[in-house]
N, C-alpha and C. Protein backbone atom coordinates (compact mmCIF):
# COMPACT_ATOMS: atom_id res chain seq x y z
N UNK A 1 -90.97 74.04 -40.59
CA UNK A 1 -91.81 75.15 -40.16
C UNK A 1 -91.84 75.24 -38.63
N UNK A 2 -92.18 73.70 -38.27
CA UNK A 2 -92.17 74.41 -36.27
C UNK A 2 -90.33 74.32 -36.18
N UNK A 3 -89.71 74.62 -36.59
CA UNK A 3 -88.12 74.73 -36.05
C UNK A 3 -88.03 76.01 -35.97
N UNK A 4 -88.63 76.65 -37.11
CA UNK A 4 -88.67 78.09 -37.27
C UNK A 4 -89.43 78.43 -36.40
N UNK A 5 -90.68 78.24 -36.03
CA UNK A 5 -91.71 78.77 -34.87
C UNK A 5 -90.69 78.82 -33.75
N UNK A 6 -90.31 77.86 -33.45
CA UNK A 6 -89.76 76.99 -32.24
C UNK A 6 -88.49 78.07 -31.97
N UNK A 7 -87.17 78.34 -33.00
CA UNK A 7 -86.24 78.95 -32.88
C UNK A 7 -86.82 80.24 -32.51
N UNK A 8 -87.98 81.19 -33.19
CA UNK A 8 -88.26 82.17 -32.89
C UNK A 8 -88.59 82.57 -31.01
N UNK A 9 -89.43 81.71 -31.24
CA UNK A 9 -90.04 81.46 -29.57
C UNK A 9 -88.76 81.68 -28.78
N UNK A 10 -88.16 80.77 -28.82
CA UNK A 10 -86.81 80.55 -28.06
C UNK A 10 -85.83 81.78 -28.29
N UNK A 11 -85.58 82.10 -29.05
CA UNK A 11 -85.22 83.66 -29.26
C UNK A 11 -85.46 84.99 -28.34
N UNK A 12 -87.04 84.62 -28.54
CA UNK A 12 -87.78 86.01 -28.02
C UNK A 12 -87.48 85.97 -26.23
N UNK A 13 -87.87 84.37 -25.59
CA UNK A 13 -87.07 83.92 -24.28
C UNK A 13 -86.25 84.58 -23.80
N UNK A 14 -85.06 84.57 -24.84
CA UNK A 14 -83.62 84.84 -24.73
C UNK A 14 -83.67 86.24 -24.39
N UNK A 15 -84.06 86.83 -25.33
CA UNK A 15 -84.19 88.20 -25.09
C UNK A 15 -85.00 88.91 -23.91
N UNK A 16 -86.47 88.29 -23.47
CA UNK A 16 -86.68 88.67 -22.16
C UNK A 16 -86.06 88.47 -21.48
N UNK A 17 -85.44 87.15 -21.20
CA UNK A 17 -84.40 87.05 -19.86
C UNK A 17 -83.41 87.97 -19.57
N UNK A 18 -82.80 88.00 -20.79
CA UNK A 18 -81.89 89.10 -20.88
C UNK A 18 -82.28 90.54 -20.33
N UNK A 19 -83.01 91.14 -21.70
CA UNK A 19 -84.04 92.18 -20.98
C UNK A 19 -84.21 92.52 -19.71
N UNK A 20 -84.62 91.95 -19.37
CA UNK A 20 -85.71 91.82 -17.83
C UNK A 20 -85.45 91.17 -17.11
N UNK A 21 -85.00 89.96 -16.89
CA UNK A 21 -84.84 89.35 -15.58
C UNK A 21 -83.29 88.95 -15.29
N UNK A 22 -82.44 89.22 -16.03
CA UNK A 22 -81.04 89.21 -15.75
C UNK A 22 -80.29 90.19 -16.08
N UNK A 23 -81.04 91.49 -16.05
CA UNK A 23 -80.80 92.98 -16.26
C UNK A 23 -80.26 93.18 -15.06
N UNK A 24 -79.34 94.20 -14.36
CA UNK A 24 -78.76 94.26 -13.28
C UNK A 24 -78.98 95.82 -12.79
N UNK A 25 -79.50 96.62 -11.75
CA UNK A 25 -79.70 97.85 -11.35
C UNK A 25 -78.56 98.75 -12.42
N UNK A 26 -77.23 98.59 -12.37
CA UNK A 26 -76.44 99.10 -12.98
C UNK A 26 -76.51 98.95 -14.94
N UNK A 27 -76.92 97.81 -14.77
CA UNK A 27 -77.07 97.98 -16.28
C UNK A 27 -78.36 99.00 -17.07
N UNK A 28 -79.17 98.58 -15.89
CA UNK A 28 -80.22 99.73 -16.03
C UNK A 28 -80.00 100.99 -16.23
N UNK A 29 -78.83 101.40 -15.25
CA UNK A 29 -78.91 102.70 -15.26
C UNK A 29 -77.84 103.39 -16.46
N UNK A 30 -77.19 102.15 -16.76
CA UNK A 30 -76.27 102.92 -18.01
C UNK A 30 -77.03 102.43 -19.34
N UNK A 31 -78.22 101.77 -19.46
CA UNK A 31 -78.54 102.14 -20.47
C UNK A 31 -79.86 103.11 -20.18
N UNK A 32 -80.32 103.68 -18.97
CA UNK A 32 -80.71 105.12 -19.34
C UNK A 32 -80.42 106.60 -19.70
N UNK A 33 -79.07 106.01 -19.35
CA UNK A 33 -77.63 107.06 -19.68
C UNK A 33 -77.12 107.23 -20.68
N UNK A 34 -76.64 105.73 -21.51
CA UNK A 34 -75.19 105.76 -22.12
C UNK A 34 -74.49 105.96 -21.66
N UNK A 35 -74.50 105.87 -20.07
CA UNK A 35 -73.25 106.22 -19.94
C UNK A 35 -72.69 104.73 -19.71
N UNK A 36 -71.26 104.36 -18.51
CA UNK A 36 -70.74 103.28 -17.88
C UNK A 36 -70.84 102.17 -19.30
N UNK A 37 -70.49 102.36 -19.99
CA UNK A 37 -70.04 101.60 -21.68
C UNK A 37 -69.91 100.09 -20.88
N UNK A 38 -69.31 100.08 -19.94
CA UNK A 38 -69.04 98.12 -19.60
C UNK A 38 -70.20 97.50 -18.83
N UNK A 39 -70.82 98.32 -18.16
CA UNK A 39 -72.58 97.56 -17.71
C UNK A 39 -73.52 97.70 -19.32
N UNK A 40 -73.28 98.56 -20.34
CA UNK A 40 -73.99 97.85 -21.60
C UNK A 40 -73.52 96.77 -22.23
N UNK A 41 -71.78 97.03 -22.57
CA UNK A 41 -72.08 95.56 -22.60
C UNK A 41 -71.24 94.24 -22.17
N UNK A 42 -71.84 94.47 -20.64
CA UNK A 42 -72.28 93.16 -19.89
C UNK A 42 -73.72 92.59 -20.35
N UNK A 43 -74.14 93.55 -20.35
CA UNK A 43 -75.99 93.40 -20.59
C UNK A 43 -75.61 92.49 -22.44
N UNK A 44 -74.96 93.26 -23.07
CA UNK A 44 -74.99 92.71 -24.94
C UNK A 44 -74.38 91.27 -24.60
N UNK A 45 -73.57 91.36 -24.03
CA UNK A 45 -72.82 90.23 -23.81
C UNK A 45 -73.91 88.75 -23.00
N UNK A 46 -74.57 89.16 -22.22
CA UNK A 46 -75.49 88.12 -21.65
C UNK A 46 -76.76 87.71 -22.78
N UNK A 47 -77.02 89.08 -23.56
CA UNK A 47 -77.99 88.77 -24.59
C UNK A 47 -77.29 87.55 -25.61
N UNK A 48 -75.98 88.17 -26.05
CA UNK A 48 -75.30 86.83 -26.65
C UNK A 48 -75.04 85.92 -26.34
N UNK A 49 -74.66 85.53 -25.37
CA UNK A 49 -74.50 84.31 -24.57
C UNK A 49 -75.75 83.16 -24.81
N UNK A 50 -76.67 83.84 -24.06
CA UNK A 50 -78.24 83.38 -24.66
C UNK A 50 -78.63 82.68 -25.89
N UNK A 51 -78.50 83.87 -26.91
CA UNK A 51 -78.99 82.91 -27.84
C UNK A 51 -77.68 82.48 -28.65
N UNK A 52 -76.46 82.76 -28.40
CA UNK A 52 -75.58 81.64 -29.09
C UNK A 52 -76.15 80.36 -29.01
N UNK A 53 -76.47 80.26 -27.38
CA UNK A 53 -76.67 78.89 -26.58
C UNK A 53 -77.40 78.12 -27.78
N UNK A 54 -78.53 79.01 -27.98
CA UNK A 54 -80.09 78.75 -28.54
C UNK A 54 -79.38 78.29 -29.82
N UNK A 55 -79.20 79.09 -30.36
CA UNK A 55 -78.70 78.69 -31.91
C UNK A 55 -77.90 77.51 -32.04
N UNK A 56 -76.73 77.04 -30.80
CA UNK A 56 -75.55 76.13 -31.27
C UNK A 56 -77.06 74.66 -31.17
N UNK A 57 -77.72 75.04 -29.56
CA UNK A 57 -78.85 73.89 -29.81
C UNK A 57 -79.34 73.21 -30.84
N UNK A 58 -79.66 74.18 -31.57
CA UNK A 58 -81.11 73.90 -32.61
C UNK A 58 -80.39 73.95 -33.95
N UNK A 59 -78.77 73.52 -33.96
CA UNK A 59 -78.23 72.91 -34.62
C UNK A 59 -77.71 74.09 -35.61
N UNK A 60 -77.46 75.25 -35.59
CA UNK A 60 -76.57 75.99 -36.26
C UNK A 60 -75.44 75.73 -36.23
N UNK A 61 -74.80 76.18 -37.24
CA UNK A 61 -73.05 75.44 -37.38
C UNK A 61 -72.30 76.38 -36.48
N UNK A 62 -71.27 76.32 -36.32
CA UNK A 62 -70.32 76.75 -35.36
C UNK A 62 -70.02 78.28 -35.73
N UNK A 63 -69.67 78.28 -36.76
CA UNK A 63 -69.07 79.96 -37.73
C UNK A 63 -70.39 80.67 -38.17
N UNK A 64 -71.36 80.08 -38.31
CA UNK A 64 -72.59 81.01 -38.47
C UNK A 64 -73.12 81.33 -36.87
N UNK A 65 -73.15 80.23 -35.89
CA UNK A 65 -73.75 80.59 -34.87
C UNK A 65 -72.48 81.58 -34.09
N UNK A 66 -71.50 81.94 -34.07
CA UNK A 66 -70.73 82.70 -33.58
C UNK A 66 -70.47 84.15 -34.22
N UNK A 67 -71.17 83.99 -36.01
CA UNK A 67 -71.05 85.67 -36.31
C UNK A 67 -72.24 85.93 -36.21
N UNK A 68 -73.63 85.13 -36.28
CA UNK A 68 -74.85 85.69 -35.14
C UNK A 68 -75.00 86.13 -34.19
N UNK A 69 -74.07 85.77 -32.77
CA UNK A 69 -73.57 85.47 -31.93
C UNK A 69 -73.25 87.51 -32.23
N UNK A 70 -72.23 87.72 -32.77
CA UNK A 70 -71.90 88.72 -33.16
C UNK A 70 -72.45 89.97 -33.24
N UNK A 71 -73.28 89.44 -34.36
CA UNK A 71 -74.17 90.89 -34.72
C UNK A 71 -75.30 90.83 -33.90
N UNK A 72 -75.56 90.10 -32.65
CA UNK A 72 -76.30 90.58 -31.80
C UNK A 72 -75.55 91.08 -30.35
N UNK A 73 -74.36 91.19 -30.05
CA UNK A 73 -73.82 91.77 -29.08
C UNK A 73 -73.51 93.14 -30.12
N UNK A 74 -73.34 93.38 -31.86
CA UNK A 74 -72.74 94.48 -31.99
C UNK A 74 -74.28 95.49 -31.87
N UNK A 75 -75.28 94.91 -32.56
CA UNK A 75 -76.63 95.46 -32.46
C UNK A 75 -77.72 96.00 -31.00
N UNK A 76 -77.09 94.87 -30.19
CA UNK A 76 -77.94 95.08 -29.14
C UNK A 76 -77.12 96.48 -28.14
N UNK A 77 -75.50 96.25 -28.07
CA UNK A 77 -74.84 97.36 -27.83
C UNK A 77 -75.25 98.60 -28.44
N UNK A 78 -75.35 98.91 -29.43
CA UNK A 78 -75.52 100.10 -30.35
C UNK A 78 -76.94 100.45 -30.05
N UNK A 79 -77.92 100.07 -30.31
CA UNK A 79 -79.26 100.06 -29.48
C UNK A 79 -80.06 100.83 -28.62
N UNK A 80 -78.64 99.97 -27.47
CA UNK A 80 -78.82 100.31 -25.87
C UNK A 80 -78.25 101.64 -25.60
N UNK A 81 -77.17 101.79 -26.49
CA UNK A 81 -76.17 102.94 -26.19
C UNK A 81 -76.84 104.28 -26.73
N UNK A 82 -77.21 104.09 -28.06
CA UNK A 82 -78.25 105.17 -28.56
C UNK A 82 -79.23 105.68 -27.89
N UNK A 83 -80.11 104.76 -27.47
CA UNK A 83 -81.37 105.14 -26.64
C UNK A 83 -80.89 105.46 -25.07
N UNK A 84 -80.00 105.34 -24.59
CA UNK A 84 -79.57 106.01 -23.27
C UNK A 84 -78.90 107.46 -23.58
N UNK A 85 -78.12 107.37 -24.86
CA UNK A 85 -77.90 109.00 -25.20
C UNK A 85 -79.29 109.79 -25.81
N UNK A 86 -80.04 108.85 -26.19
CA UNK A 86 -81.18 110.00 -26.70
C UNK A 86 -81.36 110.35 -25.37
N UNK A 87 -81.63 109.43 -24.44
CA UNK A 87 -82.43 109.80 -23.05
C UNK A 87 -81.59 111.14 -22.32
N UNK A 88 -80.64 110.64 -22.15
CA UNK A 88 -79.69 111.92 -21.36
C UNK A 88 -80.21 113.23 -21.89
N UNK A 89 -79.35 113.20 -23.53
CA UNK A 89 -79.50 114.64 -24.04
C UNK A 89 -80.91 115.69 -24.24
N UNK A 90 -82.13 114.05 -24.10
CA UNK A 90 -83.37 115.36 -24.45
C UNK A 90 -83.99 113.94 -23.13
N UNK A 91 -84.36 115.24 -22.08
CA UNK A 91 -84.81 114.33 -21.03
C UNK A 91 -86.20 113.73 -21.22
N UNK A 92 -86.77 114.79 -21.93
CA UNK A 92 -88.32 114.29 -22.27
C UNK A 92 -87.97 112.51 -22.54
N UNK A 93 -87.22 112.22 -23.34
CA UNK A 93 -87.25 110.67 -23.71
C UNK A 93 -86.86 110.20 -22.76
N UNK A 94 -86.06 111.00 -21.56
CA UNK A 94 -85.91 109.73 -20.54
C UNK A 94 -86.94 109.58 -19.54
N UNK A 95 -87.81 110.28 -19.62
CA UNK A 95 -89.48 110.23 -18.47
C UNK A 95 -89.94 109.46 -18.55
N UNK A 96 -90.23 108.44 -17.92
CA UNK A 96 -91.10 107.10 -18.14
C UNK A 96 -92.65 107.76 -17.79
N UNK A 97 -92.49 108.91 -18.05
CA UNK A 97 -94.49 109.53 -17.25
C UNK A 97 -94.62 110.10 -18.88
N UNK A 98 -93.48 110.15 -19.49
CA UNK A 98 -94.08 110.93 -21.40
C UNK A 98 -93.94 109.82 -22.09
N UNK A 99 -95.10 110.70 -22.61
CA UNK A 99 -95.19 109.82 -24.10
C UNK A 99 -93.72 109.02 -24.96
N UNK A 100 -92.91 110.56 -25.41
CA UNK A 100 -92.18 110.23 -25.86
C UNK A 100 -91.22 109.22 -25.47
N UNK A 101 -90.89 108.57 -24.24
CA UNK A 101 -90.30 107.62 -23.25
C UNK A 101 -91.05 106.15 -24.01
N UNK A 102 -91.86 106.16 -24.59
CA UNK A 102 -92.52 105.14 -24.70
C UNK A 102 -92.52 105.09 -26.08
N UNK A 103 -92.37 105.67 -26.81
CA UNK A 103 -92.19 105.76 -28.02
C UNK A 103 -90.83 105.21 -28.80
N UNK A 104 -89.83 106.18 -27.74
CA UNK A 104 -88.59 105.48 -27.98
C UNK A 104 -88.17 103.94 -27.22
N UNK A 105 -89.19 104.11 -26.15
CA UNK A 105 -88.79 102.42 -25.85
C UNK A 105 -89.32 101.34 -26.84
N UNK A 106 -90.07 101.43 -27.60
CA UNK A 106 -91.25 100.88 -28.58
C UNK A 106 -90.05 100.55 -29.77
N UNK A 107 -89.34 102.02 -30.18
CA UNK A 107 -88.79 102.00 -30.85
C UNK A 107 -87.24 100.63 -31.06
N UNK A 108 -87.56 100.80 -29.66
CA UNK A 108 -85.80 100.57 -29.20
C UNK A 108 -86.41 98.65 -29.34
N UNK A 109 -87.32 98.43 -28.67
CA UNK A 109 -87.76 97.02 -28.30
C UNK A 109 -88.17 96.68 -30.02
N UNK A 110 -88.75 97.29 -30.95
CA UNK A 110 -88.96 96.79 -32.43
C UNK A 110 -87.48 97.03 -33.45
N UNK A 111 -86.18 97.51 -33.02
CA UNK A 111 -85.15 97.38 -33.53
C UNK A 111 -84.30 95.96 -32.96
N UNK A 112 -85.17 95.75 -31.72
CA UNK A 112 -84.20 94.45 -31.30
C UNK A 112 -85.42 93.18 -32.02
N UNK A 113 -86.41 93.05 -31.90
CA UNK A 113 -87.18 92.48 -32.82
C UNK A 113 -86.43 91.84 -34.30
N UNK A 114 -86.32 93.17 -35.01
CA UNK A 114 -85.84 92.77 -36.44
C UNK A 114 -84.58 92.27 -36.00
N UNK A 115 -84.10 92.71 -35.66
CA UNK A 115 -82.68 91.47 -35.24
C UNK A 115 -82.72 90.41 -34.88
N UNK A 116 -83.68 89.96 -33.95
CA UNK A 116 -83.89 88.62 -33.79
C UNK A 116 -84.47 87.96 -35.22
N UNK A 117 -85.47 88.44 -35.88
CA UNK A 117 -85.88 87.98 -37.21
C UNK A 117 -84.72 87.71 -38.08
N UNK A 118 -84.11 88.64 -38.60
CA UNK A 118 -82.91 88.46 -39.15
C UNK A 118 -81.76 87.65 -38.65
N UNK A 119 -81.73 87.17 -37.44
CA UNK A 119 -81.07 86.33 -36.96
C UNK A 119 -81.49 85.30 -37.51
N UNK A 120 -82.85 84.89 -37.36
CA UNK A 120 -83.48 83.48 -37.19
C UNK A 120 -83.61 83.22 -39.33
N UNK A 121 -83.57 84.15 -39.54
CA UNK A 121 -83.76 83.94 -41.63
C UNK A 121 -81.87 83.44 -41.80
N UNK A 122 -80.97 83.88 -41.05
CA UNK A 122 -79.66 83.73 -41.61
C UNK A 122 -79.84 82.33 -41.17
N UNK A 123 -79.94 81.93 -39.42
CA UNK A 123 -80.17 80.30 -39.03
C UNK A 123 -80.52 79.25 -39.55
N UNK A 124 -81.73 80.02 -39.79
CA UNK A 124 -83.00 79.09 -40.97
C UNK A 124 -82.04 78.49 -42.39
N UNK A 125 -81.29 79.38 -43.08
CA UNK A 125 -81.13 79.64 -44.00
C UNK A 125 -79.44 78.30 -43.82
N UNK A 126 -78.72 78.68 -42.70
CA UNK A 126 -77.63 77.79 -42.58
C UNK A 126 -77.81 76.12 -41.94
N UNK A 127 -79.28 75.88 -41.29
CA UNK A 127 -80.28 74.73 -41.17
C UNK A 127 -80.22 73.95 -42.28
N UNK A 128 -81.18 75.17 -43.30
CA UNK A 128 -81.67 74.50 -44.50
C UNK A 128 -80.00 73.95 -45.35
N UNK A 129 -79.32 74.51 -45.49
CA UNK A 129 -77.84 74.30 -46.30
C UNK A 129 -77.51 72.98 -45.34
N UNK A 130 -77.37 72.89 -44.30
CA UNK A 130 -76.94 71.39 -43.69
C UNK A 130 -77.86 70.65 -43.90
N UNK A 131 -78.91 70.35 -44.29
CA UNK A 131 -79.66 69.30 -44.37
C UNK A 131 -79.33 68.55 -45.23
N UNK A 132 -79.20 69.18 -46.41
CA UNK A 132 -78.63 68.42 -47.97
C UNK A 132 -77.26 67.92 -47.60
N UNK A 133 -76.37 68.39 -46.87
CA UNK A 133 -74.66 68.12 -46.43
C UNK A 133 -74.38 66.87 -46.05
């Protein structure tokens, strides 16, 4: 149970850092865009990096922690890329002074959420299978 607390925690880390403090002006601005496709993902790519790290740690196997690894550079790309084309095409979502700006960021930050969850149930799940091994 605290491995699971513990992996989650460490997860969510991953993802602020990413997020927020190793976000780069340019990555910013192409995911308010969609546009510049290789500053998103630089950005997916640092999110993966991250918690591969996390996962190979806390003892995930090699082929599960690398197609996790996976579907969070393919998820976090797709995401980022969506919500910078919503923003472009209907500007209201790209106003950080509207509502709707916040709605879709809400949106965008509880789709990367379930991914981390679903990350951490497949982990959990390839943990629990090595223990008996």
């Amino acid at each position: 149970m605290m491995t699971t607390f513990t992996l989650i925690i460490s997860l969510l880390v991953c993802h602020f850092l990413a997020d927020y403090c190793l976000t780069t002006k340019q990555m910013i601005e192409a995911k308010a865009t969609g546009e510049k496709l290789q500053h998103i993902a630089l950005h997916a790519a640092i999110h993966t990096v991250l918690m591969g790290i996390v996962l190979l740690a806390f003892g995930v196997t090699t082929p599960i922690a690398a197609a996790l690894s996976a579907f969070e550079y393919i998820t976090h790309f797709v995401i980022d890329y969506c919500k910078g084309l919503l923003g472009r095409k209907f500007p209201t979502l790209g106003d950080n002074t509207k509502k709707p700006f916040w709605i879709l960021y809400g949106l965008d930050q509880l789709l990367h959420l379930i991914v981390i969850i679903t990350i951490v149930a497949f982990a959990i799940l390839d943990l629990t299978h090595n223990i008996g091994t």
